[in-house]
C-alpha atoms as a PDB file:
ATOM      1  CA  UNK A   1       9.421   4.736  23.138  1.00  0.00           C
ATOM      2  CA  UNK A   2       7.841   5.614  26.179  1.00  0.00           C
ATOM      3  CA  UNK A   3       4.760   3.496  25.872  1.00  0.00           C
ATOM      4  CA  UNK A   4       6.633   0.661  24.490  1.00  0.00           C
ATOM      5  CA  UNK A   5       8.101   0.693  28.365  1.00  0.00           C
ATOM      6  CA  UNK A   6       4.971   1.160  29.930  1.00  0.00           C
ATOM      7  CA  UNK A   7       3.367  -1.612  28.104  1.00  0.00           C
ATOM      8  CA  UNK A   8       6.678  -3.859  28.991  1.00  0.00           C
ATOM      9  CA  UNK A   9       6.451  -2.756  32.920  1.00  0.00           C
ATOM     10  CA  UNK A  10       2.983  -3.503  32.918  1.00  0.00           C
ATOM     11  CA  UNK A  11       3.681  -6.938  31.822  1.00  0.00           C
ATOM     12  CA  UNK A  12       6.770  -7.433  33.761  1.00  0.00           C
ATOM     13  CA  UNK A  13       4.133  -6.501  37.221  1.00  0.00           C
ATOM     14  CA  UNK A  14       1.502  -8.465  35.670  1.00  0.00           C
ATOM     15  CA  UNK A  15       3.820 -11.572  35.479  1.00  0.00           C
ATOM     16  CA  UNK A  16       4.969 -11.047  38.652  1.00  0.00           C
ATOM     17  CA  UNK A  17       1.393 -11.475  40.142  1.00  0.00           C
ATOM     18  CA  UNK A  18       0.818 -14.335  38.146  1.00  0.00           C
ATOM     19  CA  UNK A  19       3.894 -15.873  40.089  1.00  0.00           C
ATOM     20  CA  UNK A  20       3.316 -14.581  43.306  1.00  0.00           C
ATOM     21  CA  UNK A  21      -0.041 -16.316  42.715  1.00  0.00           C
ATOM     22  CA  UNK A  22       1.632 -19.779  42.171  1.00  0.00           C
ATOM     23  CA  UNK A  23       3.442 -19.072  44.974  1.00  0.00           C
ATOM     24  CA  UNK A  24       0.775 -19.743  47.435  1.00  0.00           C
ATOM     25  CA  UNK A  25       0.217 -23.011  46.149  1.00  0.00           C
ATOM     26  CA  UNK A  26       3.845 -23.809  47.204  1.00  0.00           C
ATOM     27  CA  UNK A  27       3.948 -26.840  49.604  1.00  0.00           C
ATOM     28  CA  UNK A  28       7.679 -25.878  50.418  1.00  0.00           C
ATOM     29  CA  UNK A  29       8.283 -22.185  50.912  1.00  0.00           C
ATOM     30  CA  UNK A  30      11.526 -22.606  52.414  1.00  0.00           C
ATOM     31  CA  UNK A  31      12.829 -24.466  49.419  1.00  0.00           C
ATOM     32  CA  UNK A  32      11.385 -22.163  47.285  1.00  0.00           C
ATOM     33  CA  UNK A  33      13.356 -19.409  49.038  1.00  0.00           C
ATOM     34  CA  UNK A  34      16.361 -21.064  49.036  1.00  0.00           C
ATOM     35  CA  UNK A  35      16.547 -22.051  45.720  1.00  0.00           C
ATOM     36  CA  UNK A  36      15.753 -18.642  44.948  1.00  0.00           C
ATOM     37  CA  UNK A  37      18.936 -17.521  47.241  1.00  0.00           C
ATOM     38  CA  UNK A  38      21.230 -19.586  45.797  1.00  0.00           C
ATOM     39  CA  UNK A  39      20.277 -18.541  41.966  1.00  0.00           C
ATOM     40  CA  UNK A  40      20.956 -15.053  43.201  1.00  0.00           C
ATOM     41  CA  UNK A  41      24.530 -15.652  45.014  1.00  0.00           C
ATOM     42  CA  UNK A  42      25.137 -17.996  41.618  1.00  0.00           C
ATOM     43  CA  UNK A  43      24.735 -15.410  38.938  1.00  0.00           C
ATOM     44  CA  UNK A  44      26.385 -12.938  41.759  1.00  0.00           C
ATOM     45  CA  UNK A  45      29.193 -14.301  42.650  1.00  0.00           C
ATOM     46  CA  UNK A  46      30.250 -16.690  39.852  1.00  0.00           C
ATOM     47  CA  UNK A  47      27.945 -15.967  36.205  1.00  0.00           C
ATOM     48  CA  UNK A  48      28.718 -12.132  36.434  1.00  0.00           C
ATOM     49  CA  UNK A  49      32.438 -12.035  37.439  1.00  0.00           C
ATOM     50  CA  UNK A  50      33.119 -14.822  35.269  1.00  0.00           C
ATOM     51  CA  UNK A  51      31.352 -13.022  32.361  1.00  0.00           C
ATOM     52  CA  UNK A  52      32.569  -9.506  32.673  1.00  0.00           C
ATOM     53  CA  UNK A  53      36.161 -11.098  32.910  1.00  0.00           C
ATOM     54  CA  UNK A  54      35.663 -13.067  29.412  1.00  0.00           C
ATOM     55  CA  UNK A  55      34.552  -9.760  28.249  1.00  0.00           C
ATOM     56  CA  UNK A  56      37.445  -8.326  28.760  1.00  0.00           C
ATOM     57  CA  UNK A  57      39.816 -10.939  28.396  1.00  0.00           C
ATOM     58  CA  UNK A  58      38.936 -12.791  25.304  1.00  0.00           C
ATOM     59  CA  UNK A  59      37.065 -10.350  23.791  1.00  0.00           C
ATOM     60  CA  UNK A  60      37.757  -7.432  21.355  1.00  0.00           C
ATOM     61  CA  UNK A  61      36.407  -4.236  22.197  1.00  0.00           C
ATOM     62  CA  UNK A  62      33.528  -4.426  19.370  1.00  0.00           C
ATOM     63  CA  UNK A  63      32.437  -7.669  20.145  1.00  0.00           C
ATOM     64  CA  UNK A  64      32.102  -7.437  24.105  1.00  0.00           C
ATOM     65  CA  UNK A  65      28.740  -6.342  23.967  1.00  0.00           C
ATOM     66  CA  UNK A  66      27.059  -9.149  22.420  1.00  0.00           C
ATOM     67  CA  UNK A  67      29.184 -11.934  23.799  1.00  0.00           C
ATOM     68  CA  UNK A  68      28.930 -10.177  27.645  1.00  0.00           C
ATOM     69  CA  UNK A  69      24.887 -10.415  26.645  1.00  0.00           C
ATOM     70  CA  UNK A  70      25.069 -13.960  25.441  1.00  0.00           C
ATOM     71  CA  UNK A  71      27.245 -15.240  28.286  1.00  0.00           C
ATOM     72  CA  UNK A  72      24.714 -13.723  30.395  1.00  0.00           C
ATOM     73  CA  UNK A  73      21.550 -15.381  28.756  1.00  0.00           C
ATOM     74  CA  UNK A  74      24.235 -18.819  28.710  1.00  0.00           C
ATOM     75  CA  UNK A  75      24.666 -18.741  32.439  1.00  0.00           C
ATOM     76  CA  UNK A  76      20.847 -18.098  33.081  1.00  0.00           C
ATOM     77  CA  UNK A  77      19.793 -20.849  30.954  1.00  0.00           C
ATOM     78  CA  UNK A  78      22.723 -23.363  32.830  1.00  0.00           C
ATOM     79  CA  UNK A  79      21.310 -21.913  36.281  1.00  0.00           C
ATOM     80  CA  UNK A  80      17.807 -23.077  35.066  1.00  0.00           C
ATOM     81  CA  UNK A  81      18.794 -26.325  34.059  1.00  0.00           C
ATOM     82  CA  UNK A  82      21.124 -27.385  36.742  1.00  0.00           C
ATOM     83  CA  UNK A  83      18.746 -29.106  38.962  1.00  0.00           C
ATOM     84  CA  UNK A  84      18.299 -31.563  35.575  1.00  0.00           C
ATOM     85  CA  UNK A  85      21.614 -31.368  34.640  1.00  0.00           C
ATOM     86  CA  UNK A  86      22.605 -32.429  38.121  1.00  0.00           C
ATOM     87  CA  UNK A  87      19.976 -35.353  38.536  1.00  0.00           C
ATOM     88  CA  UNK A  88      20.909 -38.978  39.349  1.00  0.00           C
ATOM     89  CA  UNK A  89      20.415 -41.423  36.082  1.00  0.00           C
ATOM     90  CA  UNK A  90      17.174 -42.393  35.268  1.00  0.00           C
ATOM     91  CA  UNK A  91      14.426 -42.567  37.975  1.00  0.00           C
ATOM     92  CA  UNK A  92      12.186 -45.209  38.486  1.00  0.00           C
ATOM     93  CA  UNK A  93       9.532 -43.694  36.530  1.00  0.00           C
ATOM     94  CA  UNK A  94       9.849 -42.620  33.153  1.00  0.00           C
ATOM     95  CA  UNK A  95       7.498 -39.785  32.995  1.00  0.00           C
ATOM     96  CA  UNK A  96       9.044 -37.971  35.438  1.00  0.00           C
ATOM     97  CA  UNK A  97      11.871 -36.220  33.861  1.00  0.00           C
ATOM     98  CA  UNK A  98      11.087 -37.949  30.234  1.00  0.00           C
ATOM     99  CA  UNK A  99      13.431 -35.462  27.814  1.00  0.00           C
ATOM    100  CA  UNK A 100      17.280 -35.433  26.754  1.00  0.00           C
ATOM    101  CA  UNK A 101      17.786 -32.053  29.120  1.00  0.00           C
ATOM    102  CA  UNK A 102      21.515 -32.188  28.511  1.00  0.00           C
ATOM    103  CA  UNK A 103      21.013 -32.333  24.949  1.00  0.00           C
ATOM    104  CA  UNK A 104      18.188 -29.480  25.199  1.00  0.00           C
ATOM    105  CA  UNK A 105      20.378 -27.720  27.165  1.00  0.00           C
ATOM    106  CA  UNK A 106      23.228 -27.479  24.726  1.00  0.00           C
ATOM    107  CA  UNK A 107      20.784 -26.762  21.366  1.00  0.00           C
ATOM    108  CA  UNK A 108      19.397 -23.674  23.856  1.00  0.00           C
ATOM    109  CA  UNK A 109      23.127 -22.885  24.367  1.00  0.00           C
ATOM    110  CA  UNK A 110      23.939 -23.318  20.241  1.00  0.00           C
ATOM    111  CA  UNK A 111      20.618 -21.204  19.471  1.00  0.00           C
ATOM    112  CA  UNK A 112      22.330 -18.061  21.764  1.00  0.00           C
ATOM    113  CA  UNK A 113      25.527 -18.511  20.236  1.00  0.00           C
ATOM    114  CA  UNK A 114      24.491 -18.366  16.409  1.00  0.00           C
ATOM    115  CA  UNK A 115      22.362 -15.734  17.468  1.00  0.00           C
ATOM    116  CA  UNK A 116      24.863 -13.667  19.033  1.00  0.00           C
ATOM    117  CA  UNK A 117      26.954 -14.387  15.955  1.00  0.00           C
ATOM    118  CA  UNK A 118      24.117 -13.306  13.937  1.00  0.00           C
ATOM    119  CA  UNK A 119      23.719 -10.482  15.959  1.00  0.00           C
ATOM    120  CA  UNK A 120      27.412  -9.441  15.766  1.00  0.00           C
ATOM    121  CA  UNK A 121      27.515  -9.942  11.700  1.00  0.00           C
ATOM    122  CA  UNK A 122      24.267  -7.989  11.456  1.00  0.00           C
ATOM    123  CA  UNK A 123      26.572  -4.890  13.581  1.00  0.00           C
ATOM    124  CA  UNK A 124      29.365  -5.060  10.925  1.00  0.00           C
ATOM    125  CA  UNK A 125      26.951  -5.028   8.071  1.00  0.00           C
ATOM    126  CA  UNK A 126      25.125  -1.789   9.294  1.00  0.00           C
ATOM    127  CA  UNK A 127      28.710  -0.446  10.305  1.00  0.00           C
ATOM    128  CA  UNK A 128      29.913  -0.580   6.999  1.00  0.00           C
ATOM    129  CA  UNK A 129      26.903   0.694   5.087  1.00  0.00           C
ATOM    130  CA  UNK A 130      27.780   3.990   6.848  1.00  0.00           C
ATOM    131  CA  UNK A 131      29.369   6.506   4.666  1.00  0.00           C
ATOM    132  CA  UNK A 132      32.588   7.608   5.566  1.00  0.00           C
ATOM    133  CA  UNK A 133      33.205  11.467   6.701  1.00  0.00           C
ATOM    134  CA  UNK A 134      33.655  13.633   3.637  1.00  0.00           C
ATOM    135  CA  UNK A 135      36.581  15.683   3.554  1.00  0.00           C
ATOM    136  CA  UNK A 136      34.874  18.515   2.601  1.00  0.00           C
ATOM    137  CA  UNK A 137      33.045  18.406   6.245  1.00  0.00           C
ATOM    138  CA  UNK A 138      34.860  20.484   9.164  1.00  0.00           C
ATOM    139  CA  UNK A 139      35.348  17.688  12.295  1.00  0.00           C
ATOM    140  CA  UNK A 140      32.912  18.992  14.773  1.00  0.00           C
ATOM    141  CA  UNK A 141      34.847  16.912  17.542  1.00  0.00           C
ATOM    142  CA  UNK A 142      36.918  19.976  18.135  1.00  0.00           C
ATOM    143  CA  UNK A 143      34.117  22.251  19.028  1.00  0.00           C
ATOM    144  CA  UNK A 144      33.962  23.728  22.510  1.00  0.00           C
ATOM    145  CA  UNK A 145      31.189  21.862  24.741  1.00  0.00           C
ATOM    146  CA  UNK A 146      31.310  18.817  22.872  1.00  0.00           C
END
């Protein structure tokens, strides 16, 4: 388990060069920054309230888990995609923004949800595969220190 996270922190920093290295190539920094800034205060101040609410809200206890995770991949994926979303109609030329983002927006949106559902089925399954306490088998919760 250990080197699993080592190998995945070792990516994570080498990606992280590989974007600061883009980064010089920036002819805007500010933008960059600001854009960055205002992702930030987005998932801050509106994606994570708003999920953590649902969670609690509409959510049974079992379930919040998966649906808090999926809101929170559904809100990065509508952060991404809201400078398309947001665009005026079509531009003058073609090639510039030449895919259905709305409609690639909402598969990316269906493909979380099934597999969150997926995800959640998969839980029940493995749930009820366990065997149920034997009554011949003291409770342990009782125990002192436990």
């Amino acid at each position: 388990m250990r080197a699993a996270r080592v190998l995945v922190g070792t990516a994570g920093v080498a990606l992280m060069g590989v974007g600061g290295y883009l980064l010089a190539d920036v002819r805007d920094p500010i933008g960059v920054l600001v854009w960055l800034g205002g992702a930030v205060l987005l998932h801050d101040l509106v994606v994570a309230p708003a999920v953590l609410l649902a969670g609690l809200v509409l959510v049974r206890r079992r379930a919040r888990g998966p649906v808090r995770g999926a809101l929170l991949v559904a809100g990065a994926l509508t952060a991404v995609a809201l400078p398309v979303l947001l665009r005026p109609g079509r531009t003058a030329n073609p090639s510039v923004l030449p895919l259905d983002y709305p409609r690639n927006w909402l598969i990316a949106l269906a493909a979380v949800a099934a597999g969150t559902a997926l995800w959640a089925a998969g839980r029940q399954v493995v749930r009820g595969r366990r065997r149920p306490d034997r009554p011949d088998r003291p409770d342990r919760s009782d125990r002192p220190g436990r």
